[in-house]
N, C-alpha and C. Protein backbone atom coordinates (compact mmCIF):
# COMPACT_ATOMS: atom_id res chain seq x y z
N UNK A 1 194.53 75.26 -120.42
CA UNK A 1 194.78 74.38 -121.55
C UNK A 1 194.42 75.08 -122.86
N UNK A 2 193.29 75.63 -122.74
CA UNK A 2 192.83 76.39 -124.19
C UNK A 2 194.09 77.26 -124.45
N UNK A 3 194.54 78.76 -123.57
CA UNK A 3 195.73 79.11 -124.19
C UNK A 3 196.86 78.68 -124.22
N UNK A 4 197.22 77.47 -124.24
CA UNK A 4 198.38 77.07 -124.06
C UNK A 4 198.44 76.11 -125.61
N UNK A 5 196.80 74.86 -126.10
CA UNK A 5 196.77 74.64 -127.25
C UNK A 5 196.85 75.72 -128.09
N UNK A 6 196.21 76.99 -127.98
CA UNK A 6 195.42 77.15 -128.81
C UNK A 6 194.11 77.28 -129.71
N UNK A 7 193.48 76.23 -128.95
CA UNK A 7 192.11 75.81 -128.89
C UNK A 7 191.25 76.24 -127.86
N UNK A 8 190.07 77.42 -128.70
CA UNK A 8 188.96 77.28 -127.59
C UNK A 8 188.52 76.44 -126.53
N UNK A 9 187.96 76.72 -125.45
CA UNK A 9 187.52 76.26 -124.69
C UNK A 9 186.29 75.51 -124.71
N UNK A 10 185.41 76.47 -126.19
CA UNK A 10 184.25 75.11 -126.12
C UNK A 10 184.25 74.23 -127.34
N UNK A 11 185.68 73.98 -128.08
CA UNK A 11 186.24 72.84 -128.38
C UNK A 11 187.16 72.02 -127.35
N UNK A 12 187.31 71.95 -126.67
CA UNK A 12 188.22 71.08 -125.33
C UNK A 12 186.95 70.49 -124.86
N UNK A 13 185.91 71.85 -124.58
CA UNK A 13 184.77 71.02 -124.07
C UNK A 13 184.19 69.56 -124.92
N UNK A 14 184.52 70.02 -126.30
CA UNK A 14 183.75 69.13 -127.32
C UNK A 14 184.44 67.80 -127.69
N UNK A 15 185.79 68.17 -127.88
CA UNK A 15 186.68 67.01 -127.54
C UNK A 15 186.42 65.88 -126.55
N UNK A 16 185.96 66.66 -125.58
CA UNK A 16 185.68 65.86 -124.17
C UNK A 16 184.94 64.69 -124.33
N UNK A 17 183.68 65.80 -124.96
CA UNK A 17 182.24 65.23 -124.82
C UNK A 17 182.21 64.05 -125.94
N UNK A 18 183.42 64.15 -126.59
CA UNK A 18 183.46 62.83 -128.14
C UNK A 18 184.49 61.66 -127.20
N UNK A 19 184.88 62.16 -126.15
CA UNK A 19 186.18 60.98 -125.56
C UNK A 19 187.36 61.04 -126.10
N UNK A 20 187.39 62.45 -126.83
CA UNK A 20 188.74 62.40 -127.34
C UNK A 20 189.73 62.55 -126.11
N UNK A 21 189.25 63.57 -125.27
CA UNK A 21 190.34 63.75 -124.63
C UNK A 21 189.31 63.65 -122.90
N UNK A 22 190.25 63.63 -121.92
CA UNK A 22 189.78 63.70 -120.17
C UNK A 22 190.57 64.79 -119.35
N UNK A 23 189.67 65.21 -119.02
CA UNK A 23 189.99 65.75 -117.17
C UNK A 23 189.43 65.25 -116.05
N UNK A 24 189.58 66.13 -114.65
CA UNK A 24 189.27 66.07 -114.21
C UNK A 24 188.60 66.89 -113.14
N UNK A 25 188.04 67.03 -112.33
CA UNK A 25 187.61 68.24 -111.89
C UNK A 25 188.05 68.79 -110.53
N UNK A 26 188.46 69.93 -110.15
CA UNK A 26 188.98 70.57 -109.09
C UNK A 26 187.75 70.72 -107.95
N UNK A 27 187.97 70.92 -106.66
CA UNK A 27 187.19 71.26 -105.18
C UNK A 27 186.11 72.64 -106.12
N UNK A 28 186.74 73.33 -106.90
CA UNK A 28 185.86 74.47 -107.13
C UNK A 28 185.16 74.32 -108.69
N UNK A 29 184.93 72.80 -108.75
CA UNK A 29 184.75 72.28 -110.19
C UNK A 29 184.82 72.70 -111.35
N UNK A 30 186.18 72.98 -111.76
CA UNK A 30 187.03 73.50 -112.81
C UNK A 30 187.75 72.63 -113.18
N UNK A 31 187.59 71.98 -114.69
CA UNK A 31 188.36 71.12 -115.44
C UNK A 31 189.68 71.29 -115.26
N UNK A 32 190.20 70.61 -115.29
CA UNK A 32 191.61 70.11 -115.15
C UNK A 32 192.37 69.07 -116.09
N UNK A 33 192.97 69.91 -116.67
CA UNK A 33 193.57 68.57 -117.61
C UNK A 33 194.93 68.10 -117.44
N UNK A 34 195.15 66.80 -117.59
CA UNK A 34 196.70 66.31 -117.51
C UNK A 34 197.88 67.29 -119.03
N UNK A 35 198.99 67.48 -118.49
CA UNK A 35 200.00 68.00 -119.29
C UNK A 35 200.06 67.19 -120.61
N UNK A 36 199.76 65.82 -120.89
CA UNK A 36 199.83 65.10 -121.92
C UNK A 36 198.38 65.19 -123.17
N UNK A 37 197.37 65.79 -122.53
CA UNK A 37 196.39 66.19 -123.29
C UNK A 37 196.77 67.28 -123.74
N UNK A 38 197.87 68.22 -123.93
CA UNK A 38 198.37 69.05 -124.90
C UNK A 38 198.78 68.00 -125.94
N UNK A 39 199.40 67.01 -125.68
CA UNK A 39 199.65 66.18 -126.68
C UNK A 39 198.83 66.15 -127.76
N UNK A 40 197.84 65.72 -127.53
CA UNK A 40 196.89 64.44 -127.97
C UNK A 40 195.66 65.60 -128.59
N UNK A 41 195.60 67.06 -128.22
CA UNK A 41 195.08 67.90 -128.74
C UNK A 41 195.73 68.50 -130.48
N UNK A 42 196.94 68.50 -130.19
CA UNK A 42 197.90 68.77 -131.26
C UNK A 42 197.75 67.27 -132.64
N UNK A 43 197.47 66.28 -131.56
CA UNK A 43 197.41 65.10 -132.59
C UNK A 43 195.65 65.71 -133.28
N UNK A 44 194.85 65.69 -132.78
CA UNK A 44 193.98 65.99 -132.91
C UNK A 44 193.12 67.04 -134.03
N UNK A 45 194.27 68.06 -134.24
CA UNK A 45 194.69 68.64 -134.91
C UNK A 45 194.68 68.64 -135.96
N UNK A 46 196.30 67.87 -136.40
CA UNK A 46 196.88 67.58 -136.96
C UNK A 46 196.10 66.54 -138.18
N UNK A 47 195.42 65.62 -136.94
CA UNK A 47 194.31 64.63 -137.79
C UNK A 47 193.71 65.19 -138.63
N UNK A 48 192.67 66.48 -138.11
CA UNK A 48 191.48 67.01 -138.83
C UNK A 48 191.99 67.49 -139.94
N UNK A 49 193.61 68.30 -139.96
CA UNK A 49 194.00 69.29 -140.99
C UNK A 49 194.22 67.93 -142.57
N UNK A 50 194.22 66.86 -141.89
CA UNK A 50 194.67 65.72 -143.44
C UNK A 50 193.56 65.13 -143.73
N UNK A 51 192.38 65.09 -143.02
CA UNK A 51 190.64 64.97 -143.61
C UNK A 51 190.35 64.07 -142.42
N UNK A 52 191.36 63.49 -141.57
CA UNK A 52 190.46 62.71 -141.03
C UNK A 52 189.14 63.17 -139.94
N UNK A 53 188.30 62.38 -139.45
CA UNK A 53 187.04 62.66 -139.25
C UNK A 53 186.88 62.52 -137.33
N UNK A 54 186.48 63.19 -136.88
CA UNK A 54 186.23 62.95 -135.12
C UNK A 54 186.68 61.14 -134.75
N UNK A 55 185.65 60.72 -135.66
CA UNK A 55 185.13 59.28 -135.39
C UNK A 55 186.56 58.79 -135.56
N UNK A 56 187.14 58.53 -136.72
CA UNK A 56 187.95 58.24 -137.04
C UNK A 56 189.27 58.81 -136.62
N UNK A 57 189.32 59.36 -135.54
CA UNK A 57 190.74 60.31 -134.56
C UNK A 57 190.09 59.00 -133.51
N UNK A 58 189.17 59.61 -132.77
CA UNK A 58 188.53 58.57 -132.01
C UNK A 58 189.10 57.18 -131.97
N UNK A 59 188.58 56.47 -133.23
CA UNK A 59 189.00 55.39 -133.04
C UNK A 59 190.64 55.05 -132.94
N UNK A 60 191.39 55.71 -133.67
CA UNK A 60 192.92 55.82 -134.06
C UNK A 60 193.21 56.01 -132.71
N UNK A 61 193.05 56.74 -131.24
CA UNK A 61 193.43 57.14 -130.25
C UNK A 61 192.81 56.09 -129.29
N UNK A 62 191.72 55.24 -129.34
CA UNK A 62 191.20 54.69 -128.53
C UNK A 62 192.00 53.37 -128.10
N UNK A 63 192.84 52.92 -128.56
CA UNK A 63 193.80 52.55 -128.63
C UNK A 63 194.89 52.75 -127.56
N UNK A 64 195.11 54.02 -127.64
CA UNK A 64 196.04 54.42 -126.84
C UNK A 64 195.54 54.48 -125.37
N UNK A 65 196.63 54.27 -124.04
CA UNK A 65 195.88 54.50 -123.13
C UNK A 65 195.94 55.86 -122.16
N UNK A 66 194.56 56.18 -121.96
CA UNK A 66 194.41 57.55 -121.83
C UNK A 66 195.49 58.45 -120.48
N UNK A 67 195.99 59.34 -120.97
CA UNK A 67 196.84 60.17 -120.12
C UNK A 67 198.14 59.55 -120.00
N UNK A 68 198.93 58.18 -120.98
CA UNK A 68 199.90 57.92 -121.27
C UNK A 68 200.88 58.51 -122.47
N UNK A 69 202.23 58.88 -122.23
CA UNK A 69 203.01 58.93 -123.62
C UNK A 69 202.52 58.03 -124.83
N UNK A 70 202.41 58.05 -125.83
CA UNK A 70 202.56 57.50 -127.22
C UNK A 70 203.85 56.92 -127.48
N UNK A 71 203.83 55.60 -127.24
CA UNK A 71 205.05 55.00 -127.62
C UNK A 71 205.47 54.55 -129.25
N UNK A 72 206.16 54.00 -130.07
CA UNK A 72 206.94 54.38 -131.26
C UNK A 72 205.57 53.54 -132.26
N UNK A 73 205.12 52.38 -131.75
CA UNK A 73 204.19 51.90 -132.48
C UNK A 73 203.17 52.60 -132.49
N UNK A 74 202.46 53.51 -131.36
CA UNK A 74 201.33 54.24 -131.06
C UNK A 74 201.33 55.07 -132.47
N UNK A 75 202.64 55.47 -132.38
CA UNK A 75 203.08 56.98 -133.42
C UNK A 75 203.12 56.36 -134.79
N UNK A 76 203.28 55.28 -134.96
CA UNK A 76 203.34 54.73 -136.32
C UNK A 76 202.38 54.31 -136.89
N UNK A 77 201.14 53.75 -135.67
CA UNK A 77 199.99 53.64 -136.05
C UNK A 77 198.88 54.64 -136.20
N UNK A 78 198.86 55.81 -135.77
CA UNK A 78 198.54 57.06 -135.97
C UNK A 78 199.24 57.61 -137.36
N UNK A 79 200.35 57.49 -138.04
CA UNK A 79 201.23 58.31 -139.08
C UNK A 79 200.25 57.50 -140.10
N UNK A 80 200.25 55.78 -139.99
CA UNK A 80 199.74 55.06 -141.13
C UNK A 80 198.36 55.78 -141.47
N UNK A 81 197.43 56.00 -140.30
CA UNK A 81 196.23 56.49 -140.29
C UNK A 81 196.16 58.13 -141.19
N UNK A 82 196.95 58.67 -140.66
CA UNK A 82 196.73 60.03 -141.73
C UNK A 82 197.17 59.89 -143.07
N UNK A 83 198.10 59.17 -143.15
CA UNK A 83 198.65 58.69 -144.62
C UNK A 83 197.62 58.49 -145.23
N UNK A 84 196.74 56.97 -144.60
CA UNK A 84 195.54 56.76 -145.68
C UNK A 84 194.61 57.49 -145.80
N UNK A 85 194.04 58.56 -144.38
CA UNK A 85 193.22 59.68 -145.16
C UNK A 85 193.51 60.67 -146.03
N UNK A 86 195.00 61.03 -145.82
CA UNK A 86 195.61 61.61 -146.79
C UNK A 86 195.86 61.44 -147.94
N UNK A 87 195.65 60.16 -148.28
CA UNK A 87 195.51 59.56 -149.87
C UNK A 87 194.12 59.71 -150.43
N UNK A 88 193.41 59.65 -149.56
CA UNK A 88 191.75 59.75 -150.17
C UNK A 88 191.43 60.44 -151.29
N UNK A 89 190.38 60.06 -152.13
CA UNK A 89 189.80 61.44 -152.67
C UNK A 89 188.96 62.60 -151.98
């Protein structure tokens, strides 16, 4: 998952550890993540680069349910969310 985001490995870890994102663990206990947490890493992203804050990705995603597509409202309610941090001072 790290080379495939982009993202270090002991940010995935950290992600984790905030509930941004889940795995799960393999027989040889090695994280495992679903294909849709590339998603939601990119959202993640994307969040931080317009100011918004862990907490505030957090809450914007908590919402959503975990290891599902983002359906059109999900995405609209996430767009509204960077908009208004993006307006901030």
């Amino acid at each position: 998952m790290a080379r495939r985001s982009g993202v270090p490995v002991s940010t995935l870890h950290f992600y984790e550890a905030k509930g941004l994102i889940h795995s799960t663990r393999s027989a040889g206990n090695h994280r495992q993540y679903p294909a849709i947490v590339l998603r939601y890493v990119a959202i993640i992203r994307v969040a931080q680069s317009v100011g918004m804050s862990l907490e505030e990705i957090g809450e914007t995603l908590s919402g959503i349910q975990s290891g599902s597509k983002l359906t059109a409202d999900e995405w609209q309610a996430i767009s509204t969310r960077w908009k208004e941090s993006a307006s901030r001072p």
